[in-house]
Protein backbone atom coordinates (compact mmCIF):
# COMPACT_ATOMS: atom_id res chain seq x y z
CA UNK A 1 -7.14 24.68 31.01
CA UNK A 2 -7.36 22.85 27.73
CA UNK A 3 -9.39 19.33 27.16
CA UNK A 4 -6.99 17.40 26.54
CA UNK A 5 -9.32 14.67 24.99
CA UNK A 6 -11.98 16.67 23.07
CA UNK A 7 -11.53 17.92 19.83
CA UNK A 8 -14.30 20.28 17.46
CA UNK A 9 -15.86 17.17 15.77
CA UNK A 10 -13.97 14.21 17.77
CA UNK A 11 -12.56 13.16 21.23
CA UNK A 12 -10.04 10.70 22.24
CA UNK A 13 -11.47 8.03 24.47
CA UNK A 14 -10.75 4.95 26.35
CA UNK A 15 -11.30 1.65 24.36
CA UNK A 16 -14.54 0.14 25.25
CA UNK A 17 -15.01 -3.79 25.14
CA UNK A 18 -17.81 -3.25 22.52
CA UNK A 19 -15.18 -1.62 20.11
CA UNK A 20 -13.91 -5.44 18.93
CA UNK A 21 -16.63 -6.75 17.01
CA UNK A 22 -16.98 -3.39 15.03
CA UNK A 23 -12.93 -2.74 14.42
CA UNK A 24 -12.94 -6.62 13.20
CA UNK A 25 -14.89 -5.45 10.27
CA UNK A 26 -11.90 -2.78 9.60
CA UNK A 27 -9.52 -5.59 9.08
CA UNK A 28 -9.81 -6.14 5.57
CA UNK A 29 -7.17 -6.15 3.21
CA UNK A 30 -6.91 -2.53 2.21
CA UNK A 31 -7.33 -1.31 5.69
CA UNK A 32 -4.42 -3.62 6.53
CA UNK A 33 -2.32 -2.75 3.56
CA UNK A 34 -2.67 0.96 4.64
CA UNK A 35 -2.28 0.89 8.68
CA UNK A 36 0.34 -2.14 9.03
CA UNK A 37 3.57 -3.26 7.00
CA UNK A 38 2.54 -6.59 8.31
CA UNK A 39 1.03 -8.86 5.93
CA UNK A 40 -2.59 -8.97 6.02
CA UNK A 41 -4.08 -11.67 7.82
CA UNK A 42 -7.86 -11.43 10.33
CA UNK A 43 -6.47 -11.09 13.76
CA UNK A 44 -7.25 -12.09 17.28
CA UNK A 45 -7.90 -9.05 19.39
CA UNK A 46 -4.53 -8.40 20.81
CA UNK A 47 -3.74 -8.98 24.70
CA UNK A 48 -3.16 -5.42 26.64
CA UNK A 49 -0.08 -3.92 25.18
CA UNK A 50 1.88 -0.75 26.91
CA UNK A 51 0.91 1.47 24.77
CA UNK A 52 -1.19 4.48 25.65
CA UNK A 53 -4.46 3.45 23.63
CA UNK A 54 -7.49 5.25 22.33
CA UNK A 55 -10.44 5.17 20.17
CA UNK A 56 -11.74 8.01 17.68
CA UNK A 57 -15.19 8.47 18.49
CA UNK A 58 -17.46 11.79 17.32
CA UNK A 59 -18.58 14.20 19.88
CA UNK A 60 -22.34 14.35 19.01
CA UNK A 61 -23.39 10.39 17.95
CA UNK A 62 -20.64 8.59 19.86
CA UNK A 63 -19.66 7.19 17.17
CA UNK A 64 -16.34 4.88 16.74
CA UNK A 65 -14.40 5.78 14.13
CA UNK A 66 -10.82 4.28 14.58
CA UNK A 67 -8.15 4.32 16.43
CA UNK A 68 -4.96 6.47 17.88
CA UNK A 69 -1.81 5.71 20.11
CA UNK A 70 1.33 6.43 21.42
CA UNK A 71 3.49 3.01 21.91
CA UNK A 72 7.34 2.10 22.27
CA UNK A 73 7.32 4.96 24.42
CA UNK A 74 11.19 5.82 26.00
CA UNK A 75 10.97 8.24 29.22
CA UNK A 76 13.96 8.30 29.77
CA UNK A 77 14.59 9.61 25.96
CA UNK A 78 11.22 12.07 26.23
CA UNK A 79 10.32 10.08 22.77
CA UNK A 80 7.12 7.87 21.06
CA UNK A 81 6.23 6.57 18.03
CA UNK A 82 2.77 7.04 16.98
CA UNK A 83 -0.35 4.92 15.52
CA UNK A 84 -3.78 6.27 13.88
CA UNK A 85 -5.84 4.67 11.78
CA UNK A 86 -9.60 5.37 10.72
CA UNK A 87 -11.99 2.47 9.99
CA UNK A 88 -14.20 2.87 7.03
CA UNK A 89 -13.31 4.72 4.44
CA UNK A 90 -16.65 6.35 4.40
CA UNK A 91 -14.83 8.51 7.60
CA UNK A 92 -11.76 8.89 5.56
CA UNK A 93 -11.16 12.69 4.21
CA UNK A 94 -13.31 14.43 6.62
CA UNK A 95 -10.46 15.87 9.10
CA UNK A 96 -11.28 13.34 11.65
CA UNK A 97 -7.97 11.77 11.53
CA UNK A 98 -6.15 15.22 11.67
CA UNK A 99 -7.85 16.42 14.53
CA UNK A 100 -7.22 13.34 16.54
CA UNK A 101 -3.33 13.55 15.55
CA UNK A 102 -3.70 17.27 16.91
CA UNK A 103 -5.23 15.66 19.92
CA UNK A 104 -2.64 12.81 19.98
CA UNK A 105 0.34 15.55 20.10
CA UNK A 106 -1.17 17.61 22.51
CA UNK A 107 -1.68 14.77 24.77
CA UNK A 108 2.11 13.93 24.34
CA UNK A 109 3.16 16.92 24.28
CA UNK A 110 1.89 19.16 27.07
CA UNK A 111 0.58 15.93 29.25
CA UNK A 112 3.32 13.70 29.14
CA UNK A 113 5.92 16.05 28.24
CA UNK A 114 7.62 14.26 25.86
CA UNK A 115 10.06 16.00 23.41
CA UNK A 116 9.80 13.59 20.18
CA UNK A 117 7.21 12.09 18.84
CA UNK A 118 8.15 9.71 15.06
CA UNK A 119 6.19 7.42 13.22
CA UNK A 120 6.82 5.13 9.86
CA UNK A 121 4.11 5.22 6.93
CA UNK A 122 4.56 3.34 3.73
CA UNK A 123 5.43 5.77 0.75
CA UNK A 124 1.85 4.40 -0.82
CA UNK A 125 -0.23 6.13 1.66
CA UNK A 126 -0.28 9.70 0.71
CA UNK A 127 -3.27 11.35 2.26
CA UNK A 128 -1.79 9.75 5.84
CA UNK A 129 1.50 11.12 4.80
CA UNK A 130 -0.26 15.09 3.74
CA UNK A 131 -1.78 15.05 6.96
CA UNK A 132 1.27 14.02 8.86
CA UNK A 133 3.24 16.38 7.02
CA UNK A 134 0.38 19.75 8.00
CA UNK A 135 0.74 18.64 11.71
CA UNK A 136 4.55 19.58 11.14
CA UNK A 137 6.41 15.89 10.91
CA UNK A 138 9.39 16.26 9.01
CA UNK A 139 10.81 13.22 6.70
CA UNK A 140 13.96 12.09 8.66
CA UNK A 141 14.54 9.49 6.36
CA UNK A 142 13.50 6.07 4.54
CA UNK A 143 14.03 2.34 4.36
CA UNK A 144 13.51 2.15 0.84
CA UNK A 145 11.57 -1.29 -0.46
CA UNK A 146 10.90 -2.64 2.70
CA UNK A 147 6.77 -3.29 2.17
CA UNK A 148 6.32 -5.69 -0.94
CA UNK A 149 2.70 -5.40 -2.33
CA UNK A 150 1.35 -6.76 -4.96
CA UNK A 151 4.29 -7.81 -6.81
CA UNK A 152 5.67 -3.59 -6.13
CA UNK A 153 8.35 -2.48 -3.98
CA UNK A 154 7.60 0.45 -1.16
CA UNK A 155 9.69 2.60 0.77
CA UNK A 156 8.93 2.68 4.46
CA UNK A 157 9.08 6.68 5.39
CA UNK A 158 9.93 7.64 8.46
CA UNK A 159 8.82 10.91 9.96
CA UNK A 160 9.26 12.48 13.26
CA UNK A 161 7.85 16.12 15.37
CA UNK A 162 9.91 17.43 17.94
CA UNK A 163 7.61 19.39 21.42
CA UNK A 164 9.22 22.82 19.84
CA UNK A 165 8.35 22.18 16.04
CA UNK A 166 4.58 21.61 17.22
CA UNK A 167 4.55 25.19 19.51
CA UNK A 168 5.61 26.60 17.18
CA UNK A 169 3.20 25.98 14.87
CA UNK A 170 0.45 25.93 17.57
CA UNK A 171 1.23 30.00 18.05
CA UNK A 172 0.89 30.63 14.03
């Protein structure tokens, strides 16, 4: 049987009450700009939410690194959209963020047997948008300069795996 939550260098694991005051500091601006199309502003913790939640956290130090989930989830439609996001940038560019999407899809995949899994990144972020693309999401299309930054206009891309794509590519 496979671990579903355990990765080489990282594991998917249940959000701890301790994990607010440390993703707080994550909520600068850049973090924001790069995560959310919202604009950025410190936020509350948010209430519980429906969405299957995680945290990023290194197998040998236990060590919180971000965050991953699968939210607007549609059973009846075998479909998600997706959310990732690593903390400090120090943790950015090491894999840790590609081995929790592999996670992330396994999870939906093979545990919750859903067929589609999509997700929306703005055009800006390119090393989210590399990695999303070596997991096998596809570009299925854009809303072109919806996220205004700085005085710039950014497409919103929207990408999408389907259970078969990632097998696939899981038997290479």
């Amino acid at each position: 049987m496979i671990d579903l939550f355990t990765g080489t260098a990282i594991s998917l694991a249940a959000p701890r009450s301790s994990d607010i005051e440390e993703m707080k500091t994550w909520r600068n601006s850049h973090y924001l700009r790069m995560v959310d199309t919202d604009y950025a502003f410190p936020k509350v913790p948010e209430s519980p939410s429906k969405a299957l939640e995680f945290r990023i956290r290194t197998n040998e130090e236990d060590q919180l690194l971000g965050f991953a989930a699968l939210h607007s989830i549609e059973w009846n439609n075998q479909c998600a959209l997706l959310a990732i996001g690593i903390g400090e940038e120090e943790h950015r560019g090491k894999g840790y963020g590609a081995e929790a999407l592999q996670l992330l899809l396994q999870y939906a995949f093979y545990e919750l047997n859903l067929n589609r899994v999509g997700l929306d990144v703005i055009s800006y972020n390119e090393p989210a948008i590399r990695t999303y693309r070596k997991a096998g999401f596809k570009e299925e299309g854009r809303l072109r300069e919806t996220v205004l930054r700085d005085g710039k206009a950014f497409d919103r891309i929207v990408m999408g795996i389907l259970r078969r794509e990632w097998v696939a590519l899981q038997a290479e």
